[in-house]
C-alpha atoms as a PDB file:
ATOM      1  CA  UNK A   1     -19.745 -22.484  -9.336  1.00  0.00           C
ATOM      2  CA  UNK A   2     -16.181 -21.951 -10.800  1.00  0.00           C
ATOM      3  CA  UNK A   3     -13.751 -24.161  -8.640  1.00  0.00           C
ATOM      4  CA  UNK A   4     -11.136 -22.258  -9.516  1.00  0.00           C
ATOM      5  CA  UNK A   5     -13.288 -18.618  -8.285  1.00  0.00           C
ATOM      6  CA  UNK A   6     -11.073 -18.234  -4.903  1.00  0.00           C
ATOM      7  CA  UNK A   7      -7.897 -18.297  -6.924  1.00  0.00           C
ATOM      8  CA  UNK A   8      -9.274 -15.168  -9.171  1.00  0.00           C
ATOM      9  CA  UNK A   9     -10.343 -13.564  -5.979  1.00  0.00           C
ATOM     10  CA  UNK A  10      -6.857 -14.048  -4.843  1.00  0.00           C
ATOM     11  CA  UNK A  11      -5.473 -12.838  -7.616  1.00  0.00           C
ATOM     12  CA  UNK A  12      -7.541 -10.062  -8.143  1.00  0.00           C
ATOM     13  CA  UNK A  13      -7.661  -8.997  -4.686  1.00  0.00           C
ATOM     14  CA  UNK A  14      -3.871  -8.965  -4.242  1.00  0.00           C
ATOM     15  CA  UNK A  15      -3.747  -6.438  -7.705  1.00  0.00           C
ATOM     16  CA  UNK A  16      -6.417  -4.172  -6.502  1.00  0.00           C
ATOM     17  CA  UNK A  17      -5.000  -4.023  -3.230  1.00  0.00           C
ATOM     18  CA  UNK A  18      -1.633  -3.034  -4.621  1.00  0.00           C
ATOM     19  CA  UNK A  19      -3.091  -0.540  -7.156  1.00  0.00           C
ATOM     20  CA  UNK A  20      -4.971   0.760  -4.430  1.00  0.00           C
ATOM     21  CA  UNK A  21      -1.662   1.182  -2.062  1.00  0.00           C
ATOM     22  CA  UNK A  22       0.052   2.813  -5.223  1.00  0.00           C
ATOM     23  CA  UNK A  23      -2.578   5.785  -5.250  1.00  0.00           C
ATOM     24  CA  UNK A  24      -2.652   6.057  -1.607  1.00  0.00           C
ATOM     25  CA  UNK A  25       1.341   6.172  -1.395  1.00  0.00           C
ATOM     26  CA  UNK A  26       1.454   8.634  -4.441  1.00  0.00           C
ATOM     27  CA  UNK A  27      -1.484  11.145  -2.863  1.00  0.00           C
ATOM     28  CA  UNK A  28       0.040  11.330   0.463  1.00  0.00           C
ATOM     29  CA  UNK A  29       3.388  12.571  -1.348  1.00  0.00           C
ATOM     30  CA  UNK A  30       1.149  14.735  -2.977  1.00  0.00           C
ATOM     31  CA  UNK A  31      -0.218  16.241  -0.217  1.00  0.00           C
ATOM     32  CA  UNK A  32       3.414  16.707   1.610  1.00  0.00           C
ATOM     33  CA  UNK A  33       4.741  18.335  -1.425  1.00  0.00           C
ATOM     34  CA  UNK A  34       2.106  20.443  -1.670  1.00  0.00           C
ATOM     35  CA  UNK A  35       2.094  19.134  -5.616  1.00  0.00           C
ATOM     36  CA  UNK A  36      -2.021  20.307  -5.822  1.00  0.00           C
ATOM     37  CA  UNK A  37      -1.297  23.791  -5.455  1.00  0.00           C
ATOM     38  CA  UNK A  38      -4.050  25.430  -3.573  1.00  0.00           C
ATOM     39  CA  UNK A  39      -3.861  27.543  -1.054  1.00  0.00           C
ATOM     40  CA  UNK A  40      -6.865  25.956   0.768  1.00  0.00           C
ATOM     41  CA  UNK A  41      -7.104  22.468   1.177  1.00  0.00           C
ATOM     42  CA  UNK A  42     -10.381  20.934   1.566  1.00  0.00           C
ATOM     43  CA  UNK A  43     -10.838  18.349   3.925  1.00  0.00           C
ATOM     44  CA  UNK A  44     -11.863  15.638   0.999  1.00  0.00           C
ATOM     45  CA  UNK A  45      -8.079  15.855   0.087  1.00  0.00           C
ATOM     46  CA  UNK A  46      -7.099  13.895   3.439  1.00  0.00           C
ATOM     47  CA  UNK A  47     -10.055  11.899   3.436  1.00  0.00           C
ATOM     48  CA  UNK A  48      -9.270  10.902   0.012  1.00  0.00           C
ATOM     49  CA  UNK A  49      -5.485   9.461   1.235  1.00  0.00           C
ATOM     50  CA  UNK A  50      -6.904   7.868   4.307  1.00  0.00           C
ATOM     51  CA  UNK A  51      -9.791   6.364   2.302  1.00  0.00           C
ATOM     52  CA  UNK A  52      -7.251   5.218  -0.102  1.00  0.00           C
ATOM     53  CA  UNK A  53      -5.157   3.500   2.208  1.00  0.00           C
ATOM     54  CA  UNK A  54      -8.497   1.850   4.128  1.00  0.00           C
ATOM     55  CA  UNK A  55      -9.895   0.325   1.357  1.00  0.00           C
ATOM     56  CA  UNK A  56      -6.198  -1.479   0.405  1.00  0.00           C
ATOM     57  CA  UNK A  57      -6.641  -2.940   4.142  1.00  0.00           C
ATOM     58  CA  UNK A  58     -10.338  -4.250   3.283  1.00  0.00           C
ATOM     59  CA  UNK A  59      -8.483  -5.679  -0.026  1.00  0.00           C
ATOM     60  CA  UNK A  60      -5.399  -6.862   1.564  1.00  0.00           C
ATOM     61  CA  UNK A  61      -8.177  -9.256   3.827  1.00  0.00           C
ATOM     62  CA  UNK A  62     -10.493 -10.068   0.769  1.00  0.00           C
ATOM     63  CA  UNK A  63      -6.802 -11.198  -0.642  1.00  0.00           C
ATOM     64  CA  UNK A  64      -5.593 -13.462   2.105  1.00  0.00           C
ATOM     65  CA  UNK A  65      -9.247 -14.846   2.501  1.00  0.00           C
ATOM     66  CA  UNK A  66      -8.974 -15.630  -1.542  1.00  0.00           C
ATOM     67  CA  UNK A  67      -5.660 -17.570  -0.500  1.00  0.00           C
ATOM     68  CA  UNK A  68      -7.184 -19.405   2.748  1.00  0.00           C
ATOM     69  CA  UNK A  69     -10.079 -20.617   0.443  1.00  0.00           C
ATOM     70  CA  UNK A  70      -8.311 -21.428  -2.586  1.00  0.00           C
ATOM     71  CA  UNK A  71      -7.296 -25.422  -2.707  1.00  0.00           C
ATOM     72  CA  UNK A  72      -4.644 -25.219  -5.706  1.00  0.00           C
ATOM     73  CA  UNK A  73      -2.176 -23.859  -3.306  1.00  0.00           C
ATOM     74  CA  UNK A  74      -3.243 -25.079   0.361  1.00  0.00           C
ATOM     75  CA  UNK A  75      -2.083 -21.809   2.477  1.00  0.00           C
ATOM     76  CA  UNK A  76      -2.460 -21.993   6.360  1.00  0.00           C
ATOM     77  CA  UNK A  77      -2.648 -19.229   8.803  1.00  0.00           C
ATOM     78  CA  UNK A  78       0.695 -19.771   9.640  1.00  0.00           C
ATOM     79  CA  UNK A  79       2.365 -19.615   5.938  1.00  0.00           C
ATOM     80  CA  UNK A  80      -0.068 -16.039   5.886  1.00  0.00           C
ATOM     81  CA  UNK A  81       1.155 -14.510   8.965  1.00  0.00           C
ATOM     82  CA  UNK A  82       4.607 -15.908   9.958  1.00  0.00           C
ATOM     83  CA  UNK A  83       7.469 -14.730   7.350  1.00  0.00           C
ATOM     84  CA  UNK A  84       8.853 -17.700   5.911  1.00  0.00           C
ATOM     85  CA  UNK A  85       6.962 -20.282   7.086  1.00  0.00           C
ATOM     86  CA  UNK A  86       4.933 -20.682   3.387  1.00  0.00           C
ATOM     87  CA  UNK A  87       6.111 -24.065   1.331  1.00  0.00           C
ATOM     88  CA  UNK A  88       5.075 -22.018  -1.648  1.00  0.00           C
ATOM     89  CA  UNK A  89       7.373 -19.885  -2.906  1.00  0.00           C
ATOM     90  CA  UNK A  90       8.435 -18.827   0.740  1.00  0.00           C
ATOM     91  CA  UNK A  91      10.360 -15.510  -0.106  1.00  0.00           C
ATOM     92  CA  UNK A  92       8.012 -14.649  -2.327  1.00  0.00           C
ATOM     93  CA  UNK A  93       5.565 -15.221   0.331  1.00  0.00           C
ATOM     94  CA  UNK A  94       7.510 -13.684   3.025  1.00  0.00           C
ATOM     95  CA  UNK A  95       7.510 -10.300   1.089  1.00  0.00           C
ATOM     96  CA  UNK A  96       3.797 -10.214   1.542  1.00  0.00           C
ATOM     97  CA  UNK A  97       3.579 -11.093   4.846  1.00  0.00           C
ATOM     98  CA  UNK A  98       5.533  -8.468   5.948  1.00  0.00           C
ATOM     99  CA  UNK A  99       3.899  -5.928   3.960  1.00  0.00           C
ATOM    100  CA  UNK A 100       0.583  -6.948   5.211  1.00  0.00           C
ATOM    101  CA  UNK A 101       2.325  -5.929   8.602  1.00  0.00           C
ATOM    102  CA  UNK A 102       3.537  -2.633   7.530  1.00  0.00           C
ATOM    103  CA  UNK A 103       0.564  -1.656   5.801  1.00  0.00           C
ATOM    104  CA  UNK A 104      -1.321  -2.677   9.255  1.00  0.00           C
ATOM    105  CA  UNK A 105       1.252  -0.693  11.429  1.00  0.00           C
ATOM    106  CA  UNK A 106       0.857   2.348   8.922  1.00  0.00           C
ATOM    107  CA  UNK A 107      -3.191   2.168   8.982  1.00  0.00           C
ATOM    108  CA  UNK A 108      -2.880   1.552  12.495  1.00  0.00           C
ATOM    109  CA  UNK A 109      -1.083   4.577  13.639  1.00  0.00           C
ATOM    110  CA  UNK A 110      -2.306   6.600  10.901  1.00  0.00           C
ATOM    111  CA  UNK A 111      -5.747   5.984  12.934  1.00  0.00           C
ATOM    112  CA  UNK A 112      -4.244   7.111  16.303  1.00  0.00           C
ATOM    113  CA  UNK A 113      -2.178   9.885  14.775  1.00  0.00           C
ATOM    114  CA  UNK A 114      -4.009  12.299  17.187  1.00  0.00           C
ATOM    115  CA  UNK A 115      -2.959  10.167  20.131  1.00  0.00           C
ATOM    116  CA  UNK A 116       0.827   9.550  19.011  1.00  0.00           C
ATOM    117  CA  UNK A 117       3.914  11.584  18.799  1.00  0.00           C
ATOM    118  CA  UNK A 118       4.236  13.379  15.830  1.00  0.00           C
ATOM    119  CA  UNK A 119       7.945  12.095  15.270  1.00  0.00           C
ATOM    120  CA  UNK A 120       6.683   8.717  16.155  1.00  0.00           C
ATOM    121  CA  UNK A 121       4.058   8.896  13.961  1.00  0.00           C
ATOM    122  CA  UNK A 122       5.945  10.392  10.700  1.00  0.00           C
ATOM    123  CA  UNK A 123       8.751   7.772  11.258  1.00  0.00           C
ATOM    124  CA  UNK A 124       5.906   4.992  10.742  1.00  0.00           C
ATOM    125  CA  UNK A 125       4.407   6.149   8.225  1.00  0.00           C
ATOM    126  CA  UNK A 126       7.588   6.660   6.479  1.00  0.00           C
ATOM    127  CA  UNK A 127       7.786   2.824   5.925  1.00  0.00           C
ATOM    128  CA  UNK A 128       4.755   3.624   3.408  1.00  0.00           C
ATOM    129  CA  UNK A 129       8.035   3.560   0.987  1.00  0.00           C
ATOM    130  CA  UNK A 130       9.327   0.522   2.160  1.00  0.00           C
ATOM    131  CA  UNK A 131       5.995  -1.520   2.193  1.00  0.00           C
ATOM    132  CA  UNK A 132       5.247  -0.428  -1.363  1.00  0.00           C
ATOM    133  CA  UNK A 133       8.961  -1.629  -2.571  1.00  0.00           C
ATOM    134  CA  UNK A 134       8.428  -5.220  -0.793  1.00  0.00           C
ATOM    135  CA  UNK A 135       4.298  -5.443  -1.767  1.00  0.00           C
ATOM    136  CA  UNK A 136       5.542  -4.648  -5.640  1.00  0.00           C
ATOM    137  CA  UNK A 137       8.370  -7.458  -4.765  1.00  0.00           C
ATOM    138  CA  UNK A 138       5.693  -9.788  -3.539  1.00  0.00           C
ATOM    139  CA  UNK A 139       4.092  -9.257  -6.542  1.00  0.00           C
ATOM    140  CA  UNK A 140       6.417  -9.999  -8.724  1.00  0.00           C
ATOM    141  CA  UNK A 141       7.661 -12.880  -7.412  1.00  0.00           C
ATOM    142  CA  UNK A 142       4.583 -14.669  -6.459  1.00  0.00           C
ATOM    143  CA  UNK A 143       1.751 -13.399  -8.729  1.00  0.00           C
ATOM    144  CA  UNK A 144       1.040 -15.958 -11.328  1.00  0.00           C
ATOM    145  CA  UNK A 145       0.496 -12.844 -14.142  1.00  0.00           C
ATOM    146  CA  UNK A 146       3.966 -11.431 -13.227  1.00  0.00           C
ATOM    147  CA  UNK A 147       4.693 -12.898 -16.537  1.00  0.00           C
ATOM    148  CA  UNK A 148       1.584 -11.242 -18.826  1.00  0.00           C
ATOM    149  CA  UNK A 149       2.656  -8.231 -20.848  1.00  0.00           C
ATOM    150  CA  UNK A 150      -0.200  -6.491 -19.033  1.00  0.00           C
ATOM    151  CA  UNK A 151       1.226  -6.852 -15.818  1.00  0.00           C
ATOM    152  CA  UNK A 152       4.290  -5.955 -16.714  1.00  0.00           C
ATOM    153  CA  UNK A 153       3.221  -2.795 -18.220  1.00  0.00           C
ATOM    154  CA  UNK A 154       0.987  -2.069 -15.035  1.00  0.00           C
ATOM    155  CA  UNK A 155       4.100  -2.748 -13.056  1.00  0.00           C
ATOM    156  CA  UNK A 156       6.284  -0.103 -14.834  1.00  0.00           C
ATOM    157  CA  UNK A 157       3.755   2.514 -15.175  1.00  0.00           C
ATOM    158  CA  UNK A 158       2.662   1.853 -11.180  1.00  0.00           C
ATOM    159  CA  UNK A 159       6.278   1.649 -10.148  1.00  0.00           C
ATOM    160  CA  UNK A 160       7.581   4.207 -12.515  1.00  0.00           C
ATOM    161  CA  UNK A 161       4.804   6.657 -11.039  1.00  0.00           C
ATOM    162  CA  UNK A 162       5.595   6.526  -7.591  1.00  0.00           C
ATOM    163  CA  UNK A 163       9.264   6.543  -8.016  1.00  0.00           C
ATOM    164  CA  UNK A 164       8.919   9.723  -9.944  1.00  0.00           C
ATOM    165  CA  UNK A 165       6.528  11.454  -7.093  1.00  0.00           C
ATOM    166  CA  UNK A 166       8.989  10.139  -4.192  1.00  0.00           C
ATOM    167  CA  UNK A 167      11.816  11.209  -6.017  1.00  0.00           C
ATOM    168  CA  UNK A 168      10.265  15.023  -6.564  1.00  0.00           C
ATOM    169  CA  UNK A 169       9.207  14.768  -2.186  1.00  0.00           C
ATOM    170  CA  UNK A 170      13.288  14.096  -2.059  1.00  0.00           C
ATOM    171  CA  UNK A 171      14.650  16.625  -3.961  1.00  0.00           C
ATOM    172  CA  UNK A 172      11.939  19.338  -3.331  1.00  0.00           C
ATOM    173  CA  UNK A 173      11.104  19.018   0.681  1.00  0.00           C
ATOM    174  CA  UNK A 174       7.774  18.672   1.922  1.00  0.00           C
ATOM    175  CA  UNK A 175       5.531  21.935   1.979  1.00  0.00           C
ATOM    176  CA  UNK A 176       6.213  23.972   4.182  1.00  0.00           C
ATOM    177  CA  UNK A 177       2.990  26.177   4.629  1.00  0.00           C
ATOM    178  CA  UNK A 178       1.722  27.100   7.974  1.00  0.00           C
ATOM    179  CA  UNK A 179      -1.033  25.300   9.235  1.00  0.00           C
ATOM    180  CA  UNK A 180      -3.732  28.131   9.790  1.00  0.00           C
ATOM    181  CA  UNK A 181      -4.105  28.677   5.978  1.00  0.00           C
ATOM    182  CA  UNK A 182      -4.995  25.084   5.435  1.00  0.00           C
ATOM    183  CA  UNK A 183      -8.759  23.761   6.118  1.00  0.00           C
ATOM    184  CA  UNK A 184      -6.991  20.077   6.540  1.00  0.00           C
ATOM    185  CA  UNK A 185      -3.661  19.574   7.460  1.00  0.00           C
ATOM    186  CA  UNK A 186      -1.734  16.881   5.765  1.00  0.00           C
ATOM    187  CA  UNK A 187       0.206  14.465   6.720  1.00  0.00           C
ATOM    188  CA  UNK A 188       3.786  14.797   5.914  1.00  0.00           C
ATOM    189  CA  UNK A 189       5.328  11.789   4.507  1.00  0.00           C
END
């Protein structure tokens, strides 16, 4: 076996999980926006966000696992869950960390949203912004492609994309249909 097969699971891991997050973070602005313009939503629609957003979890762990296994750059649990704590690149590392929290807290609540305030709720899941600004800072910062051209031009075309959505959910509202004309309600972001 590869020696070096833990730090490509890393790696990969920590890209999928991030592409993932993008498309999750740009469908739920969809869906607030009411940007897919049907009058009836089908319920696929909000499983489609939520499944989104679970599978960057499952990624997320597959990622940090990658890290615990890897022996170039000996992580403990410590420099993975406590900001700052990482002798490797410990800002860089940091970033993550506390993404991996918001992303949790998101998923987490996003779970219970039945149980929750609404307010309390949207508030949360507001920091979907936030933790995809400090998981594309993580990135940058502490991915060994960061560098590659390819990277690069995933990062400006990932970044780019959701900027462009978010800044459309700014300056447009979110939708503002009632919610007996819509099979699946969305979440508004």
């Amino acid at each position: 076996m590869n020696e070096q097969i833990y730090w490509y699971l890393a790696r990969s891991s920590g890209m999928v999980a991030w592409g993932l997050l993008t498309l999750a973070t740009m469908w739920g602005i969809f869906l607030s926006t009411g940007i897919l313009q049907e009058r009836r939503r089908p319920a696929w629609l909000l499983a489609l966000h939520r499944w989104l957003g679970g599978l960057s979890v499952i990624f997320v762990a597959i990622h940090l696992a990658g890290l615990m296994l890897d022996s170039y750059v000996e992580f403990s649990w410590i420099d993975l869950l406590i900001p700052g704590t990482s002798e490797w690149r410990p800002v860089a590392v940091a970033f993550g960390v506390v993404g991996c929290y918001l992303l949790l807290a998101v998923e987490g609540t996003s779970l219970l949203m039945k149980k929750l305030p609404k307010r309390l709720w949207k508030q949360i899941h507001m920091t979907s912004f936030a933790l995809f600004w400090l998981v594309s800072i993580h990135g940058a910062l502490a991915g060994a492609d960061a560098t590659a051209g390819w990277y690069q031009v995933a990062s400006v075309a990932m970044i780019g994309s959701v900027m462009l959505v978010a800044l459309y959910r700014f300056l447009v509202g979110h939708r503002r249909s009632a919610p007996s004309r819509s099979v699946a309600s969305a979440p508004e972001l």
